[in-house]
N, C-alpha and C. Protein backbone atom coordinates (compact mmCIF):
# COMPACT_ATOMS: atom_id res chain seq x y z
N UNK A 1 0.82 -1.19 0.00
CA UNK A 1 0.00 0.00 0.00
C UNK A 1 0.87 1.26 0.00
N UNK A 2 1.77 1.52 0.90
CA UNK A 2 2.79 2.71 0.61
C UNK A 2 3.42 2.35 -0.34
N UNK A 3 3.70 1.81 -1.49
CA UNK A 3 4.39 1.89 -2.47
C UNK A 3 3.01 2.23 -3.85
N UNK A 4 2.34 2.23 -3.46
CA UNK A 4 1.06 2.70 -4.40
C UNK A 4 1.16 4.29 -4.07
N UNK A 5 1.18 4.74 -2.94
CA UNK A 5 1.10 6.11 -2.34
C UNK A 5 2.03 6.71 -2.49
N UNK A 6 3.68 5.93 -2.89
CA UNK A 6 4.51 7.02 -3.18
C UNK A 6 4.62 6.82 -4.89
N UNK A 7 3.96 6.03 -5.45
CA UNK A 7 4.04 5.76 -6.59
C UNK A 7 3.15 6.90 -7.39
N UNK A 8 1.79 6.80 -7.03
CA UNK A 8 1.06 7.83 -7.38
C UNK A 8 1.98 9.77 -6.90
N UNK A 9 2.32 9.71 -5.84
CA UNK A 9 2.85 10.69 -5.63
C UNK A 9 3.89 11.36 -6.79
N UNK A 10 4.33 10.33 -6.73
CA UNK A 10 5.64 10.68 -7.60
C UNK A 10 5.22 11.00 -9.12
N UNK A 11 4.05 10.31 -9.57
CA UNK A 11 3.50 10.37 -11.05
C UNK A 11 2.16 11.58 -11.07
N UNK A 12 1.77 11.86 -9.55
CA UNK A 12 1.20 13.06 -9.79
C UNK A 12 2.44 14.54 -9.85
N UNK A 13 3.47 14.57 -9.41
CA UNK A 13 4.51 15.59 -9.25
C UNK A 13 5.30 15.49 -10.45
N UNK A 14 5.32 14.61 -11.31
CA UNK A 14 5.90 14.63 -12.60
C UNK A 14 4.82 15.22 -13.65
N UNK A 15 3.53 15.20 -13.47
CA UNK A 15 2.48 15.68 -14.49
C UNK A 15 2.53 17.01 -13.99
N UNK A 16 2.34 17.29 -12.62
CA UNK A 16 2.31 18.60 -12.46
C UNK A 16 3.56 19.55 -13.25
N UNK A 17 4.88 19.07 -13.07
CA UNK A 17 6.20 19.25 -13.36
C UNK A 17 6.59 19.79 -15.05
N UNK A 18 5.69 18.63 -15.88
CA UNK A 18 6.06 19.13 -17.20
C UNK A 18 5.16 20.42 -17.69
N UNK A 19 6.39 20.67 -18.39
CA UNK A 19 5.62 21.98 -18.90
C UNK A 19 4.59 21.44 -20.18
N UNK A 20 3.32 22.62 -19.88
CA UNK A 20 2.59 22.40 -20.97
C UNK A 20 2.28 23.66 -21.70
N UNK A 21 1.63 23.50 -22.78
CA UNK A 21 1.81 24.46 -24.19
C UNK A 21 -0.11 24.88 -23.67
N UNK A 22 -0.16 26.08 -23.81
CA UNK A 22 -1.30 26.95 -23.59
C UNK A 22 -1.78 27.47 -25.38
N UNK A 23 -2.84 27.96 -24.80
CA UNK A 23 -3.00 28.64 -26.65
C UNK A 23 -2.64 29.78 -26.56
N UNK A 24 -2.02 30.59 -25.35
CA UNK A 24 -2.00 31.75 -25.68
C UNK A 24 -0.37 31.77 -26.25
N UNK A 25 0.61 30.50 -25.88
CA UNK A 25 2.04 30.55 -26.39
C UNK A 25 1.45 30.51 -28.26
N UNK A 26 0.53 29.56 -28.61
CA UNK A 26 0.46 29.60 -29.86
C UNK A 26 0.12 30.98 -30.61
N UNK A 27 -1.05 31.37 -30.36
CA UNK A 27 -1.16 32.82 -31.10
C UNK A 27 -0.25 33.88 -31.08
N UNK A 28 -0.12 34.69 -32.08
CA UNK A 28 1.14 36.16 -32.26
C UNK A 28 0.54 36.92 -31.55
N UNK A 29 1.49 37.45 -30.74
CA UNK A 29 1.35 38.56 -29.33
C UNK A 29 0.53 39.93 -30.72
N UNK A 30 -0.29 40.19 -29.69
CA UNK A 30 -1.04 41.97 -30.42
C UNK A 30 0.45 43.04 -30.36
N UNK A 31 0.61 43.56 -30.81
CA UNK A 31 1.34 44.25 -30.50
C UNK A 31 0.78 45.73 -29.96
N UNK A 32 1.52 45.98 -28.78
CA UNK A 32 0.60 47.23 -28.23
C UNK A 32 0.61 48.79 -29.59
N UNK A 33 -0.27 49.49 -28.88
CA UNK A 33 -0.72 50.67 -29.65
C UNK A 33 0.66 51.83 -29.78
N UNK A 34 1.28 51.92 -28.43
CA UNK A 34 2.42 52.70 -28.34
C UNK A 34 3.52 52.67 -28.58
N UNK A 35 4.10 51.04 -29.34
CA UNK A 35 5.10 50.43 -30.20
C UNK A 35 4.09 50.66 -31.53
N UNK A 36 2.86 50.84 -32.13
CA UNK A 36 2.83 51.05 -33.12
C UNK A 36 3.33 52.43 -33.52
N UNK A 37 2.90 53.11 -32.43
CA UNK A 37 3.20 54.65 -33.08
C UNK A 37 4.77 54.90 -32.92
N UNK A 38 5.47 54.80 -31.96
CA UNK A 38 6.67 54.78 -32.13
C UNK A 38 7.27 54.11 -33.41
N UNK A 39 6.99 52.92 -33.98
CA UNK A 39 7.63 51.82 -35.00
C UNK A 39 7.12 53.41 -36.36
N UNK A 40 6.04 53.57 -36.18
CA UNK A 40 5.98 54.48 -37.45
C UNK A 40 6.60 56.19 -36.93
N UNK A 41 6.94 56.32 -36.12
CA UNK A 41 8.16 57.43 -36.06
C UNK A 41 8.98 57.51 -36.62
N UNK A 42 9.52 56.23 -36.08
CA UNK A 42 10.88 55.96 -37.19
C UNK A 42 10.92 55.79 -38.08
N UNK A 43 9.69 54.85 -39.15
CA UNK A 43 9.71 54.69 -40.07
C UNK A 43 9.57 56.79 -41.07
N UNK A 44 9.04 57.31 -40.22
CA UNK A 44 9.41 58.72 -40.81
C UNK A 44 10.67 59.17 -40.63
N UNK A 45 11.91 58.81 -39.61
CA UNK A 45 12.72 59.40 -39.58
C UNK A 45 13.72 58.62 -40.61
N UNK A 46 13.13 57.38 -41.23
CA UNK A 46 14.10 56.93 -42.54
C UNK A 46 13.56 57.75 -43.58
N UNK A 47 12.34 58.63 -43.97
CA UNK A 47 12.16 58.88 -45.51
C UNK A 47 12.25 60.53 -45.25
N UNK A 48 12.93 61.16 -43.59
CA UNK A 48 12.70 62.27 -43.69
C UNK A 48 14.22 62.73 -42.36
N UNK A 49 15.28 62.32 -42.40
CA UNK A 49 16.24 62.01 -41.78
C UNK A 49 16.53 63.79 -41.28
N UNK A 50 16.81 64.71 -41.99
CA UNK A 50 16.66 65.67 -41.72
C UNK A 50 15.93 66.84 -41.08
N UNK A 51 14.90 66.28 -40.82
CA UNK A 51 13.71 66.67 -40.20
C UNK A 51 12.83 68.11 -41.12
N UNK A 52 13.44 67.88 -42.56
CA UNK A 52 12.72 69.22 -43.47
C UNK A 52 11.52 69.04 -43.59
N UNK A 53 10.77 68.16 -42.89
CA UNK A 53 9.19 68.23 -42.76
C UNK A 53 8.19 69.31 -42.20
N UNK A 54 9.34 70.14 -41.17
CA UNK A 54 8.72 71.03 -39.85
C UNK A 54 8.16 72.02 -40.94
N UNK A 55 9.52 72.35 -41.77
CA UNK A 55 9.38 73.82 -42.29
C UNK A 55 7.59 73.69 -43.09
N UNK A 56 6.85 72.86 -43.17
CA UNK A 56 5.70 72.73 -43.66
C UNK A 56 4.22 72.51 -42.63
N UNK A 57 5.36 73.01 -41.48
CA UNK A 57 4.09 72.51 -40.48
C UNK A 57 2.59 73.27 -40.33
N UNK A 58 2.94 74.46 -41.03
CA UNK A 58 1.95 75.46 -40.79
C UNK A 58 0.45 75.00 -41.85
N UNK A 59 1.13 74.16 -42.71
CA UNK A 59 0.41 73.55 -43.86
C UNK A 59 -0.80 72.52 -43.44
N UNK A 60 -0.16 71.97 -42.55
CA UNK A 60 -0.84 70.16 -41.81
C UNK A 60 -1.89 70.87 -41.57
N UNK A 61 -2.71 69.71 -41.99
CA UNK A 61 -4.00 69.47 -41.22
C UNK A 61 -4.26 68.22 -40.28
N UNK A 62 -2.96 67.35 -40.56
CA UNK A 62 -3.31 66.17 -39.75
C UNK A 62 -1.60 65.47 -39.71
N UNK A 63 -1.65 65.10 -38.43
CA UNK A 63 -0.12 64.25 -38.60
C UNK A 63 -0.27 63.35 -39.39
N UNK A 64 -1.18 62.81 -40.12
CA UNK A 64 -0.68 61.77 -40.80
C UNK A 64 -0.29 62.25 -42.34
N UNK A 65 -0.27 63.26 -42.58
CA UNK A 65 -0.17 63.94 -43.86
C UNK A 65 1.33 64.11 -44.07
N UNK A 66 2.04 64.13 -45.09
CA UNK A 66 3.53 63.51 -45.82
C UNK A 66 4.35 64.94 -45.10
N UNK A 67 4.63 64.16 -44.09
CA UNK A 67 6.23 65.42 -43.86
C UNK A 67 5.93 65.94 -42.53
N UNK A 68 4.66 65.88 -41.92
CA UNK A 68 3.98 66.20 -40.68
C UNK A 68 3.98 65.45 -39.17
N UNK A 69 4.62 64.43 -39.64
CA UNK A 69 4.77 63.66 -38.21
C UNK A 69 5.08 64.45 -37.08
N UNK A 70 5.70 65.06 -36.97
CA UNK A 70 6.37 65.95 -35.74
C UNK A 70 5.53 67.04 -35.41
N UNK A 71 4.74 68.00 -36.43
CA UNK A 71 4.34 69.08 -36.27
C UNK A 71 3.30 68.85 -35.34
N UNK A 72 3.19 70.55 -34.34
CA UNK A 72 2.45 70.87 -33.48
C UNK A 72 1.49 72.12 -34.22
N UNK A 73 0.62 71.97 -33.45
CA UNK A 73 -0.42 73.07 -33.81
C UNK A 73 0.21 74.54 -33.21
N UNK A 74 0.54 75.37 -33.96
CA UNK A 74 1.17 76.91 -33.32
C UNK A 74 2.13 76.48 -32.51
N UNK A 75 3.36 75.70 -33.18
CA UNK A 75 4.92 75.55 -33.07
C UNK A 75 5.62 76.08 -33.85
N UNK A 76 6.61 76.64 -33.37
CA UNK A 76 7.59 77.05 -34.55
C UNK A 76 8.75 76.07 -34.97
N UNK A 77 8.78 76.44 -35.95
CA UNK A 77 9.81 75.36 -36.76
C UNK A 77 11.02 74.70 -36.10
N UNK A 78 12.00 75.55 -35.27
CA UNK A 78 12.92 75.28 -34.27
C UNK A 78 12.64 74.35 -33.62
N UNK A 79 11.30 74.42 -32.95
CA UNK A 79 11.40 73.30 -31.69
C UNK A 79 10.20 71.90 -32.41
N UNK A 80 9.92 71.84 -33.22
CA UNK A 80 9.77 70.81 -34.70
C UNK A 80 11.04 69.65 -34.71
N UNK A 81 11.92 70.87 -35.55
CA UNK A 81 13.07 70.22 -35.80
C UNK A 81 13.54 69.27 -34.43
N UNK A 82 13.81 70.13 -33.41
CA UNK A 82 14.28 69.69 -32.23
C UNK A 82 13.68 68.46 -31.77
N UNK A 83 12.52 68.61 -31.59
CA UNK A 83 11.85 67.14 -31.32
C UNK A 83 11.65 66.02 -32.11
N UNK A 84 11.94 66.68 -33.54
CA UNK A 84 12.18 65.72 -34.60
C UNK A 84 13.62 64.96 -34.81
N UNK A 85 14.68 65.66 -34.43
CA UNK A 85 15.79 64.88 -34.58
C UNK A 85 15.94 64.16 -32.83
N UNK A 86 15.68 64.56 -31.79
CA UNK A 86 15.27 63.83 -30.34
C UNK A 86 15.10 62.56 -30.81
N UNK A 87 13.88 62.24 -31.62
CA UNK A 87 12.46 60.99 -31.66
C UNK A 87 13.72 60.04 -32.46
N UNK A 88 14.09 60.89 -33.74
CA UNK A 88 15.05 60.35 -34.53
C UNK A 88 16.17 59.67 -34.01
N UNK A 89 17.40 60.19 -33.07
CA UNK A 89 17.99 59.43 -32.23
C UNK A 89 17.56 58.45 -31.58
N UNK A 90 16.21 58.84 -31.03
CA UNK A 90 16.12 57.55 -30.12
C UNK A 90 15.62 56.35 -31.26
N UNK A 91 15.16 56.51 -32.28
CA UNK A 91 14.29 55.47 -33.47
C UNK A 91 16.01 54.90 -33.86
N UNK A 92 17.07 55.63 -33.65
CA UNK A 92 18.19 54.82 -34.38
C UNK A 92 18.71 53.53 -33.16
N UNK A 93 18.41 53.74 -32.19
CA UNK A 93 19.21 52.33 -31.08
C UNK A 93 20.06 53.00 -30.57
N UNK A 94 20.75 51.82 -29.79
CA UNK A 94 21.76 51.68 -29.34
C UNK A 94 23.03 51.53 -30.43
N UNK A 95 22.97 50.92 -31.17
CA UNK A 95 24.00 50.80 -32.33
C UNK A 95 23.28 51.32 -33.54
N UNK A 96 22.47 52.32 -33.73
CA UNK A 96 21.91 53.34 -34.84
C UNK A 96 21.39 52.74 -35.88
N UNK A 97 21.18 51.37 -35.68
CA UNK A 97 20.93 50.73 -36.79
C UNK A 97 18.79 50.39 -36.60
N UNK A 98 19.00 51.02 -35.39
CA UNK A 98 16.96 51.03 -35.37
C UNK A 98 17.02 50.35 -34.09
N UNK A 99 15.61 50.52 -33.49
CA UNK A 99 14.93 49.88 -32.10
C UNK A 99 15.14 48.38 -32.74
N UNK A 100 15.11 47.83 -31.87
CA UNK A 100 15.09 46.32 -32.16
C UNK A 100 13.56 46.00 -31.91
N UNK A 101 12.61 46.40 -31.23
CA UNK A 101 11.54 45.80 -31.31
C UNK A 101 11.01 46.19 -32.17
N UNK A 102 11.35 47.60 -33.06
CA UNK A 102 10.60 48.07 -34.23
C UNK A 102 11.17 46.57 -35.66
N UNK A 103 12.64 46.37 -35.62
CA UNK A 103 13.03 45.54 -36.12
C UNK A 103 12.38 43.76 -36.43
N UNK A 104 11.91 43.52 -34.72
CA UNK A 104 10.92 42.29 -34.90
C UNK A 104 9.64 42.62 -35.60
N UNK A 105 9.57 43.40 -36.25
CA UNK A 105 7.92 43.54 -36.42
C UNK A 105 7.71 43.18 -38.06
């Protein structure tokens, strides 16, 4: 009888023990909202490296409009630029070659 009791023991602590596969390991993680907008920062600071987008800011009607990413409503161009090459550094990495999580995507 104790060899049934440590037998079961031992084969309930080994089921508990292995790892098992969930569905949430199977499905692709969402990717949050605030890595999207960041991932498309950068993707403006590759087609606009210089930040000559500002000088058009007075134009925007909407950030999503070509050259406008950065612009503020009644900003001046200076501090545009400024926050545009900021975003830009940080979109290049640690080794300038891009965020790495923008990279997994």
């Amino acid at each position: 009888m104790n060899k049934f009791i440590l037998f079961g023991a031992a084969l309930l602590a080994i089921v508990l023990l292995l790892p098992t596969s969930s569905a949430q390991e199977t499905k692709p993680k969402k990717s949050s909202a605030f890595l999207d907008d960041l991932c498309e920062k950068c993707e403006y600071c590759k087609t606009d490296p210089e930040c000559t987008g500002c000088k058009l800011c007075s134009q925007c009607k909407n950030r999503r409009q070509e050259g406008c990413r950065f612009c503020r409503i009644k900003e001046a161009e200076a501090e545009c630029v400024e926050r545009c090459n900021k975003g830009c550094r940080i979109c290049g990495g640690n080794d300038g070659t891009g965020l790495a999580s923008c990279k997994r995507r």
